[in-house]
Protein backbone atom coordinates (compact mmCIF):
# COMPACT_ATOMS: atom_id res chain seq x y z
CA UNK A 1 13.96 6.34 -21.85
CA UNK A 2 13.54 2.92 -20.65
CA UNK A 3 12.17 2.07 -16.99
CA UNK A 4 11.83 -0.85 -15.37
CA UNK A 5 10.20 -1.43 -12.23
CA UNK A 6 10.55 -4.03 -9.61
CA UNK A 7 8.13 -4.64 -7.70
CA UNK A 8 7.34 -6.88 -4.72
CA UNK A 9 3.90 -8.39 -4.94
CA UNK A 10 1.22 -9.27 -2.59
CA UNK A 11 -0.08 -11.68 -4.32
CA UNK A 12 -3.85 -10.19 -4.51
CA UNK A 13 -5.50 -11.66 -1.03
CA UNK A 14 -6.10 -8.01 0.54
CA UNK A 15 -6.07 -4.46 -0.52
CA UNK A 16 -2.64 -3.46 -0.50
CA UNK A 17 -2.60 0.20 -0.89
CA UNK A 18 1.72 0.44 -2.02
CA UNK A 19 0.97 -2.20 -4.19
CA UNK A 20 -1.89 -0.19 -6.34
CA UNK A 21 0.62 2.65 -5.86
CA UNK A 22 3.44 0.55 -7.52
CA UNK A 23 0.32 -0.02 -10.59
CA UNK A 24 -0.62 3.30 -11.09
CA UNK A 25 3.59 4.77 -11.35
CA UNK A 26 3.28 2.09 -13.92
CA UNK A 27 0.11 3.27 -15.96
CA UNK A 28 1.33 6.64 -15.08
CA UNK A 29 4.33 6.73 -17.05
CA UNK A 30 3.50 4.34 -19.95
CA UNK A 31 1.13 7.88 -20.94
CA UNK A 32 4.76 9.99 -21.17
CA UNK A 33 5.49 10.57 -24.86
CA UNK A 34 9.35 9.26 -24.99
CA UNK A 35 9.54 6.43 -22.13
CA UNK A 36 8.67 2.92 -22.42
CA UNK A 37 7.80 1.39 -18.95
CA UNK A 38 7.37 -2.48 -17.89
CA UNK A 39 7.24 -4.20 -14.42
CA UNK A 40 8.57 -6.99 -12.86
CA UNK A 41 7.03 -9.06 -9.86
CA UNK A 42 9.50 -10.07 -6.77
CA UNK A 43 8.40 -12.28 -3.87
CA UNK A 44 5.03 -12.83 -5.19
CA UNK A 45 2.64 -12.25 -8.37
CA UNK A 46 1.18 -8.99 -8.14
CA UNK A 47 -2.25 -7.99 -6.81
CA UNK A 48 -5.22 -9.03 -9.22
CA UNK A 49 -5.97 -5.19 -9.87
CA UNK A 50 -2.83 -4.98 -11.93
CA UNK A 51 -3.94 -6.73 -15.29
CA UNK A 52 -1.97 -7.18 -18.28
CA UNK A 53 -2.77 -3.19 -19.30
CA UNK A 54 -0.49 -2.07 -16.17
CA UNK A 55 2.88 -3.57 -18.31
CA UNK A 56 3.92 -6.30 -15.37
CA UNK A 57 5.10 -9.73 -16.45
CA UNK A 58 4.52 -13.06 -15.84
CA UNK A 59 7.63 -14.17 -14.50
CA UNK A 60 8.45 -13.68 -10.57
CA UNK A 61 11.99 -13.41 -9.17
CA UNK A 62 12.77 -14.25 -6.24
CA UNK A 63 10.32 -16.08 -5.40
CA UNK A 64 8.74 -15.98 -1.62
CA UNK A 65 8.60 -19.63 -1.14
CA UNK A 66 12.88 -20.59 -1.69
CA UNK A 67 13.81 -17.42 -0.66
CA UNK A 68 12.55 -18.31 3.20
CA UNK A 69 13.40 -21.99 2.82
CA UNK A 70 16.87 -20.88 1.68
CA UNK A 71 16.93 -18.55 4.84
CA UNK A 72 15.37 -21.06 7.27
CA UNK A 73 16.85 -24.45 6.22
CA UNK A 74 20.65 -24.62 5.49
CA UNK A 75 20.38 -27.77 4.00
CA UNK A 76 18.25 -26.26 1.41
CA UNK A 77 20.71 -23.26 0.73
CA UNK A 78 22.36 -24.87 -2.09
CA UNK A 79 19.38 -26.71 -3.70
CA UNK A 80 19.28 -26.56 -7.23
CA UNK A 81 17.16 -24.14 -9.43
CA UNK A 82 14.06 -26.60 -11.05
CA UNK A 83 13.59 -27.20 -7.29
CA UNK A 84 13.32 -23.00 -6.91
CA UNK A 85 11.08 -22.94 -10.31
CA UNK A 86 8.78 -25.70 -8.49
CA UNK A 87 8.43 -24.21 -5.44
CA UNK A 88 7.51 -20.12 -6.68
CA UNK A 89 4.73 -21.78 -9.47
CA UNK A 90 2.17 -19.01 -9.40
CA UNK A 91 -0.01 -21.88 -7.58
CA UNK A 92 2.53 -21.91 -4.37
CA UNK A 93 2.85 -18.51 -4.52
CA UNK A 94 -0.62 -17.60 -4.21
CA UNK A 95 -1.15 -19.94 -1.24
CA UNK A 96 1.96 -18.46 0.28
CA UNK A 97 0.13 -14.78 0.26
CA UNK A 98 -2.50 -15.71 2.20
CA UNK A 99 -0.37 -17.13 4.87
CA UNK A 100 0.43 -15.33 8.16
CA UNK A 101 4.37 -15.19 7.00
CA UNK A 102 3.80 -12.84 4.08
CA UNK A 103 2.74 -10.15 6.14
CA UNK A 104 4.11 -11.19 9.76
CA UNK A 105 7.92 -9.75 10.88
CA UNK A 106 8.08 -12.73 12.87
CA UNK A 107 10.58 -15.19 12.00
CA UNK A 108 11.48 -12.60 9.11
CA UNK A 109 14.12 -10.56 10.57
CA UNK A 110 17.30 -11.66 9.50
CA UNK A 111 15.69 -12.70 6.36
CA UNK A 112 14.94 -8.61 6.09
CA UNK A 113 18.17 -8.00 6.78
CA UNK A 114 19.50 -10.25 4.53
CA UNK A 115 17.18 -8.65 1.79
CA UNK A 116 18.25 -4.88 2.55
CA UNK A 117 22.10 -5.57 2.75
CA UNK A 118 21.88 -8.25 -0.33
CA UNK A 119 24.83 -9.93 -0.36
CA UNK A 120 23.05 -13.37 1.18
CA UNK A 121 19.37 -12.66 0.32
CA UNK A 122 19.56 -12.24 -3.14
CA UNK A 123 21.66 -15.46 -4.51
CA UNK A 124 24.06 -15.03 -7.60
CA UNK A 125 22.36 -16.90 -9.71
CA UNK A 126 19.24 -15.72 -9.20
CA UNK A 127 20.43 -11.78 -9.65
CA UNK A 128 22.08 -13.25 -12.90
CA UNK A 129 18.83 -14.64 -14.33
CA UNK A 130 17.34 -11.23 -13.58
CA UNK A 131 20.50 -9.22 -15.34
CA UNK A 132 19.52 -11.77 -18.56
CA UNK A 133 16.01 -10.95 -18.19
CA UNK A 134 16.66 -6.92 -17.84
CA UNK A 135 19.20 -6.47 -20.59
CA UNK A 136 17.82 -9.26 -23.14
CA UNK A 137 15.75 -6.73 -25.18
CA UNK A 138 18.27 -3.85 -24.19
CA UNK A 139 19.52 -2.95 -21.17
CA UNK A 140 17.39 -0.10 -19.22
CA UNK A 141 18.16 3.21 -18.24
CA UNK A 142 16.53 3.50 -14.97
CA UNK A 143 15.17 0.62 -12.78
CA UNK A 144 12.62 1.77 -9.49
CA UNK A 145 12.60 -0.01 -6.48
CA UNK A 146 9.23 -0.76 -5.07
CA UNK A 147 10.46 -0.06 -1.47
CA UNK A 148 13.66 0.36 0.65
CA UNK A 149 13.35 -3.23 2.14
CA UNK A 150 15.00 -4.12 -1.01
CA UNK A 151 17.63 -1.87 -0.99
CA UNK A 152 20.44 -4.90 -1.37
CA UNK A 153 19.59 -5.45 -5.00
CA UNK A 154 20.26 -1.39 -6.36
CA UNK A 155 24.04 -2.57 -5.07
CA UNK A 156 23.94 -5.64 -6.93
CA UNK A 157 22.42 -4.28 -9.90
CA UNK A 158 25.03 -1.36 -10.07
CA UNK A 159 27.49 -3.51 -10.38
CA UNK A 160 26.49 -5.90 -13.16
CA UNK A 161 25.16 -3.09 -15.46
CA UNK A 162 25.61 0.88 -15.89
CA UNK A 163 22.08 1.60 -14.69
CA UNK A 164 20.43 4.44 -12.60
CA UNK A 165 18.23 3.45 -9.46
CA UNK A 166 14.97 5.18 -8.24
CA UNK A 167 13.52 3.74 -4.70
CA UNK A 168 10.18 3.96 -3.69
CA UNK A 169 9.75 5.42 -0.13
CA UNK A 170 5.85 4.74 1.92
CA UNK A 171 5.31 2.77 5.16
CA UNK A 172 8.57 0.56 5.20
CA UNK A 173 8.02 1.33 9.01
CA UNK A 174 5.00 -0.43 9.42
CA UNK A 175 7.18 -3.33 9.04
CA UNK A 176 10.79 -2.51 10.54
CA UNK A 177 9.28 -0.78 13.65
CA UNK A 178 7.14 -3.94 14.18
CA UNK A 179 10.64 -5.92 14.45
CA UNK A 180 12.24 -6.49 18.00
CA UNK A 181 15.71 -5.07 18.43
CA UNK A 182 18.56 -5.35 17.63
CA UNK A 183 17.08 -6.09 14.09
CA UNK A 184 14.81 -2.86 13.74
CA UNK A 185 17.76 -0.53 14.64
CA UNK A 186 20.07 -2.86 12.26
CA UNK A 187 17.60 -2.25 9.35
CA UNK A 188 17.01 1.31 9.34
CA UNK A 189 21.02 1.42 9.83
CA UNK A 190 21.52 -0.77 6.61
CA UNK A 191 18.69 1.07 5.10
CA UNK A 192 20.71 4.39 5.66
CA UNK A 193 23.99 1.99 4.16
CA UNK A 194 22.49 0.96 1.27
CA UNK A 195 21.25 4.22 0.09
CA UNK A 196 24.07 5.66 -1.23
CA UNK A 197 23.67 2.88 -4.12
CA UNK A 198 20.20 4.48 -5.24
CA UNK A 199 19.99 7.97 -7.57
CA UNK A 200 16.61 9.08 -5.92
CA UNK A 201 13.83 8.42 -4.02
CA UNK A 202 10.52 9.08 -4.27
CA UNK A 203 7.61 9.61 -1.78
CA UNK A 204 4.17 10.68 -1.88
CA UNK A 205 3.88 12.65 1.50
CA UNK A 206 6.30 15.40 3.53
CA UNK A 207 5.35 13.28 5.87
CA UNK A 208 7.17 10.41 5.17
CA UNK A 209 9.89 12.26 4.04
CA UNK A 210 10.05 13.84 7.22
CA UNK A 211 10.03 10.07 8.77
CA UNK A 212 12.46 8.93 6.34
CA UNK A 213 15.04 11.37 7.36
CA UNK A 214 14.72 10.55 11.15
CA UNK A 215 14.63 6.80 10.93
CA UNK A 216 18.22 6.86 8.88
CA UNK A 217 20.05 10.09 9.66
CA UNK A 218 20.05 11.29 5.93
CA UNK A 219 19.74 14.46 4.78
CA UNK A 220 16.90 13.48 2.54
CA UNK A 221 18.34 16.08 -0.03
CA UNK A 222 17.69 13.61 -3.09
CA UNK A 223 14.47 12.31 -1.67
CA UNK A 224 11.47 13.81 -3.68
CA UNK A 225 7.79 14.12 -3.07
CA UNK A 226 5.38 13.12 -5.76
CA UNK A 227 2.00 13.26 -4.80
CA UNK A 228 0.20 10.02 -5.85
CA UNK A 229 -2.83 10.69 -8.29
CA UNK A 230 -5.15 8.64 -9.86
CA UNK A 231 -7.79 8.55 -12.73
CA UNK A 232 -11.16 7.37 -11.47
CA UNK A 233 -13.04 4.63 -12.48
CA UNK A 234 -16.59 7.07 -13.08
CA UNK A 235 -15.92 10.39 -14.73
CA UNK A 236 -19.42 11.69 -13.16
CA UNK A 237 -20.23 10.65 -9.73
CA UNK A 238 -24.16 10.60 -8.70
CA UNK A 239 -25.17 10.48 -5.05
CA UNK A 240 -28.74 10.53 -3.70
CA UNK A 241 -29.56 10.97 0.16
CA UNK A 242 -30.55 7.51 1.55
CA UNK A 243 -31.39 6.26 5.10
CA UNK A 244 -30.63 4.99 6.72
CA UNK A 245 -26.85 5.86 7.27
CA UNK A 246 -24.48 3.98 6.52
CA UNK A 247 -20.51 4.00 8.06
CA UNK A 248 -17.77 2.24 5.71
CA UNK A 249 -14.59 0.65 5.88
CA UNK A 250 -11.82 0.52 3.04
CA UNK A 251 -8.53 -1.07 3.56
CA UNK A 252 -6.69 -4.31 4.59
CA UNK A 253 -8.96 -5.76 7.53
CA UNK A 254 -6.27 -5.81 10.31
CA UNK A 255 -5.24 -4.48 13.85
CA UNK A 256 -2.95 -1.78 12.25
CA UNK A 257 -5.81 -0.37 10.00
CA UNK A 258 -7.92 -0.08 13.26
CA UNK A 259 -10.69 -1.58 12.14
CA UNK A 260 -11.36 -2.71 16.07
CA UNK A 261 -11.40 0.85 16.60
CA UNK A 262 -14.10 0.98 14.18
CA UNK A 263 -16.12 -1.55 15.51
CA UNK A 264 -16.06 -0.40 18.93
CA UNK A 265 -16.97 3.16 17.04
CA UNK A 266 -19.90 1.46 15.51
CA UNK A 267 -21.14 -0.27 18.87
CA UNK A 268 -21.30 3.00 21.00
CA UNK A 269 -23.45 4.68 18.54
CA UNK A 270 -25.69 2.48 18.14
CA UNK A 271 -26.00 2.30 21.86
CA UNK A 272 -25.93 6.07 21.81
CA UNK A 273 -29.00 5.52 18.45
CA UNK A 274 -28.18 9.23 17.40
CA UNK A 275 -28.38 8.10 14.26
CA UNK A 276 -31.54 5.88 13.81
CA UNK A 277 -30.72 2.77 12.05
CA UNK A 278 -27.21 2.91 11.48
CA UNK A 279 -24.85 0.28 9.62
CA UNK A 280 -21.39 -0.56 9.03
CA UNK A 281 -20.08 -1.64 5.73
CA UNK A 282 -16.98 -3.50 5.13
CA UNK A 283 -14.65 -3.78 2.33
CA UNK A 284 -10.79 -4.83 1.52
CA UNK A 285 -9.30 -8.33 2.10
CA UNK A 286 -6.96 -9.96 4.78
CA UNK A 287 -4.14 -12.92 5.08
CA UNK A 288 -4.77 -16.00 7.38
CA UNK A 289 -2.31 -13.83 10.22
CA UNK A 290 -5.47 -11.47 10.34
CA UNK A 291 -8.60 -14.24 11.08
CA UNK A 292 -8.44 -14.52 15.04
CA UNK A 293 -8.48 -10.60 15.11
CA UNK A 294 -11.14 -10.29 12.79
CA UNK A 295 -13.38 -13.26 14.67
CA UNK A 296 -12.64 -11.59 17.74
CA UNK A 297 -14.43 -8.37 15.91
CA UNK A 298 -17.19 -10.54 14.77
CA UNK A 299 -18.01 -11.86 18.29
CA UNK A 300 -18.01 -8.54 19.62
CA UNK A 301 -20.63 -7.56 17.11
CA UNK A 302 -22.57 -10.70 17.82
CA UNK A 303 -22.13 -9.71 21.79
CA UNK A 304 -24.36 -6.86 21.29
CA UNK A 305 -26.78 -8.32 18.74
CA UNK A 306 -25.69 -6.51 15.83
CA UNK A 307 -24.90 -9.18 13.16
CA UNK A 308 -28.09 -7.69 11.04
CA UNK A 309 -26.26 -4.15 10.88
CA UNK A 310 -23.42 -4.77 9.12
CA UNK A 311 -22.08 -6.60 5.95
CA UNK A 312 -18.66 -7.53 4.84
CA UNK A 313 -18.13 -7.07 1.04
CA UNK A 314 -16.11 -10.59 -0.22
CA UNK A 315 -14.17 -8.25 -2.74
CA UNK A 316 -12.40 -5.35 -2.98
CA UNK A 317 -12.20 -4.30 -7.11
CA UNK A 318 -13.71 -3.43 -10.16
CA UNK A 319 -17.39 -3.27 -10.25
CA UNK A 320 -17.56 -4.57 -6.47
CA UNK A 321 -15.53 -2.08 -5.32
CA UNK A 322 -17.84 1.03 -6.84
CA UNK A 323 -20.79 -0.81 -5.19
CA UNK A 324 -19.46 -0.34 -2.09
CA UNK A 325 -18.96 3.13 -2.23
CA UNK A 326 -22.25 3.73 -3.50
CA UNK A 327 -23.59 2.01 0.17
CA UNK A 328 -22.14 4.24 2.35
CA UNK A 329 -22.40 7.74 3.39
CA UNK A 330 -18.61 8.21 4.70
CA UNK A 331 -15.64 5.88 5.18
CA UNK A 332 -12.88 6.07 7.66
CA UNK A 333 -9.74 3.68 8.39
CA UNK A 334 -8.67 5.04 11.57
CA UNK A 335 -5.25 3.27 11.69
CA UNK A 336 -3.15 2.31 14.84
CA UNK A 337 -0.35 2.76 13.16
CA UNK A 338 0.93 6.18 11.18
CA UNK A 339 0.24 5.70 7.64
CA UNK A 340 2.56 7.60 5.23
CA UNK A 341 -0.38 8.63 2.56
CA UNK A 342 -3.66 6.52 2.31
CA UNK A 343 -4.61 6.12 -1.33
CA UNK A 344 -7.62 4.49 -0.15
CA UNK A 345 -9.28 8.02 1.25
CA UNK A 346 -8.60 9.15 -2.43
CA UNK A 347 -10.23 6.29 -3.69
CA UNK A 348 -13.54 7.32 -1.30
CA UNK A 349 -13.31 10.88 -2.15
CA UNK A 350 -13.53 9.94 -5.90
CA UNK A 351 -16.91 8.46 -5.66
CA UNK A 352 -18.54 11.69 -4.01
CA UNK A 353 -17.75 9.43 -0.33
CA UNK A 354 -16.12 12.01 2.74
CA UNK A 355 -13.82 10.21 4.89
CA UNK A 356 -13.18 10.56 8.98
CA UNK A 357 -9.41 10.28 9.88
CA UNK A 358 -7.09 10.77 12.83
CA UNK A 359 -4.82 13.68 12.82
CA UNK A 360 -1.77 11.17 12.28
CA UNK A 361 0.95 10.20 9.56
CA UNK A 362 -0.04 11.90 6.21
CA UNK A 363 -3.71 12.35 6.83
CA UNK A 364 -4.18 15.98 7.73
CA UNK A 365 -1.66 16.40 4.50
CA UNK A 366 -3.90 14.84 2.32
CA UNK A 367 -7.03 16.07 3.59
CA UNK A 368 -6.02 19.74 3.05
CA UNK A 369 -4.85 19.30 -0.18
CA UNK A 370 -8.17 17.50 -1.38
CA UNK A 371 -11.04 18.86 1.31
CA UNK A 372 -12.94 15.87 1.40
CA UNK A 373 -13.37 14.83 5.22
CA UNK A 374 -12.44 16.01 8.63
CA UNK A 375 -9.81 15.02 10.56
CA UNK A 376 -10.12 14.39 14.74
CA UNK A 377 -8.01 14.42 17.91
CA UNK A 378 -7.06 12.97 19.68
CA UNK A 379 -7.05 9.84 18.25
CA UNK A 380 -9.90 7.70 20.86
CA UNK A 381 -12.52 5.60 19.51
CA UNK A 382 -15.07 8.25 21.51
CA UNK A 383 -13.34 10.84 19.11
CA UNK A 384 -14.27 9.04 16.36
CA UNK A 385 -18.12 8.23 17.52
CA UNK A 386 -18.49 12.10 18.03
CA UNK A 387 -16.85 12.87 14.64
CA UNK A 388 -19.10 10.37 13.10
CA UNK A 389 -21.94 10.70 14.38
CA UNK A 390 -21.66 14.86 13.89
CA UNK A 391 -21.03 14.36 10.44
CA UNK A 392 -23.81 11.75 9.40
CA UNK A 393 -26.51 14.11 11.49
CA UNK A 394 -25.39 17.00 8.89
CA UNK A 395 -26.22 15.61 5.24
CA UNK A 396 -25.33 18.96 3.39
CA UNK A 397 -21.85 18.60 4.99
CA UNK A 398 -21.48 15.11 4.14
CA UNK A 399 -22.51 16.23 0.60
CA UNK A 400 -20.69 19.52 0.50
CA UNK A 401 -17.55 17.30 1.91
CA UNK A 402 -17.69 14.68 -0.73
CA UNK A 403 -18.25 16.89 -4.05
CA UNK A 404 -15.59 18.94 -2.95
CA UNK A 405 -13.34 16.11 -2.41
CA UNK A 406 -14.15 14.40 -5.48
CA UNK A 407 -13.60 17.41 -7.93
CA UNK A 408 -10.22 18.23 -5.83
CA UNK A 409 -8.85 14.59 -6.69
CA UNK A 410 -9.34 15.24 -10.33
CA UNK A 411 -7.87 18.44 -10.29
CA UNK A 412 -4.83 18.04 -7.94
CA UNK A 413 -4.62 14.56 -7.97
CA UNK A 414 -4.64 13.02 -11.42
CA UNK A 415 -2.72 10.53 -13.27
CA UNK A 416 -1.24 13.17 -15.07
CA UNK A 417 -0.05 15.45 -12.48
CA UNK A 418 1.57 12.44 -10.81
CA UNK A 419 3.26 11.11 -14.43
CA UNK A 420 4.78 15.06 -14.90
CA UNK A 421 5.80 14.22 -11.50
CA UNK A 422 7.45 11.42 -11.80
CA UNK A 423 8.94 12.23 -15.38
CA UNK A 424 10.76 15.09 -13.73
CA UNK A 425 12.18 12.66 -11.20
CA UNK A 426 13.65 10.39 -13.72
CA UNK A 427 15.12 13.38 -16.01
CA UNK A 428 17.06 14.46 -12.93
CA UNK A 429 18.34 10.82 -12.12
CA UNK A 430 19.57 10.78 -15.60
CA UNK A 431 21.45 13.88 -15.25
């Protein structure tokens, strides 16, 4: 069986947690005796994390940078394709990541609907060029959406070659609900269009299935949930008691993460100095649309002269990333906005690291199934000083929490359960 994914980058500047999702269904079913898997970037180049080993190639389609000119400037509609191949180098591209557009609805909604519908997003010529790409060394059997925002190429796809489509399902609402209307009804209405050109979905979390189904009106019969597993990076994960305390922080640094929830956390217990010389540790990225929020963060730390008590970690991977983990004591991302799974509390609870969540989108789902944290409500930043400072007073708990955790994720959530998983999705798309 040959799969092909395609996948829309980030291009690398933050910690995107659907695009290390989109890596690991890659490395996940490469290990599947019988399938031969490869990946292809849209928009942007894909996050740094991805490496050559992870099967994506070096060519982008669709690049970010004409797409929006092509959307923006009518002049430019018809401009010819060197002036495309200029424009989405990998050097433009990167630069465009870590601009506020990439990850801003504003100024992006017809372009959204243009992309979900497909007809004017996704030029002739360009779907062409991928058709000769796809079918040059045989066409493949199944191609996977990275997300339902991208719905208008399955269409397009269908009907150049005799292919089945798998979709990707995981916080597409963090970025239609964050449209004004009419376009966020409009997109979830296309969305629910558009579907009937893909086989099956695919979602980690009931959740988000759940969510899925209400947005669009579908039954959701052919959506399937496939937890998301990964293999970690230590086999054996050491831990010694150290003080003092230490609270962390792993994901995107935005507004909808809540990391000014966090902050504000932070500063009442250190007023509160339950926990005698406390820190906050930082990790994860951001885009040029997230500086003012973050400086605004940054002052309010300076306001109450505590500069010296926390540190921001430059990067987010590899080596770095481990280091990180091995600094704190407990991590939580207490996001604004529902998140449909969180692979970034897996990622803490595989280093031995509990995490502190809201009781919102997917988290009390994935904290049952792995056991490695407690979740709080309701969701107030005086919540979430109590629930922190309760759990870094009890260091048996925070220990208990954290081995249990990280032998649950390689148990229940390995890169093997998920590639069974997702092999079992793909035989019954074939059928």
């Amino acid at each position: 069986m040959k799969i092909v994914y395609l996948i829309t980058g980030s291009g690398g500047s933050f910690y995107c947690g659907n695009c290390y999702r989109d890596m690991l269904y890659v490395r996940a079913i490469r290990k599947v005796p019988g399938i031969k898997a490869s990946a292809i970037p849209l928009y942007l180049p894909p996050d740094k994390t991805t490496g050559s080993e992870s099967g994506f190639d070096n060519n982008v389609f669709f690049g970010a940078i004409s797409m929006f000119l092509r959307e923006k400037v009518p002049f430019l509609r018809n401009m010819p394709a060197f002036f495309d191949k200029f424009l989405d180098s990998k050097l433009f591209l990167r630069f465009a990541a870590k601009q506020a557009g990439t990850t801003s609805t504003e100024g992006y909604e017809e372009l959204t609907i243009s992309m979900i519908e497909g007809d004017n997003a996704f030029r002739k010529a360009e779907v062409d060029r991928l058709v000769r790409y796809l079918i040059k060394d045989g066409k493949p059997d199944i191609i996977h959406l990275s997300n339902a925002l991208i719905l208008g190429i399955a269409r397009q796809l269908k009907k150049r070659i005799d292919v089945k489509v798998v979709c990707s399902l995981l916080n597409e609402d963090d970025w239609i609900d964050d449209m004004e209307e009419p376009f966020r009804s409009r997109a979830w209405q296309m969305i629910a269009k558009e579907a009937g050109y893909v086989d099956l979905f695919v979602t980690p979390s009931s959740y988000y299935r759940e969510l899925f189904k209400s947005k669009t009106g579908l039954k959701g019969e052919n959506v399937h949930v496939v937890p998301l597993g990964f293999d970690p990076e230590k086999d054996e994960v050491s831990r010694t008691d150290r003080e003092p305390s230490s609270i962390g922080f792993f994901s995107r640094i935005n507004n909808y993460n809540g990391f000014d929830k966090l902050v504000d956390a932070f500063i009442e217990m250190k007023k509160q100095d339950q926990v005698p010389g406390l820190s906050l540790k930082i990790c994860g990225g951001y885009t040029g649309i997230d500086k003012e929020f973050i400086s605004a963060q940054i002052k309010k730390i300076r306001d109450n002269k505590l500069e010296k008590s926390v540190k921001i970690y430059p990067e987010f991977e590899g080596d770095k990333k481990l280091e990180f983990f091995r600094d704190v004591d407990l991590i939580s991302v207490p996001v604004r906005k529902y998140d449909g799974y969180g692979l970034y509390l897996l990622e803490a609870n595989a280093s031995g690291i509990p995490v502190v969540q809201p009781a919102t989108g997917a988290f009390p789902e994935i904290v049952e199934r792995t056991g490695g944290g407690i979740i709080y409500s309701p969701d107030t930043v005086s919540e979430l000083a109590d629930n922190l400072t309760k759990l870094l007073k009890d260091k048996k708990k925070i220990a208990s929490l954290g081995e249990k955790g990280s032998r649950k994720v390689r148990e229940e959530l390995s890169l093997a359960k998920m590639s069974a998983g997702l092999a079992e999705v793909y035989n019954k798309a074939m059928l």
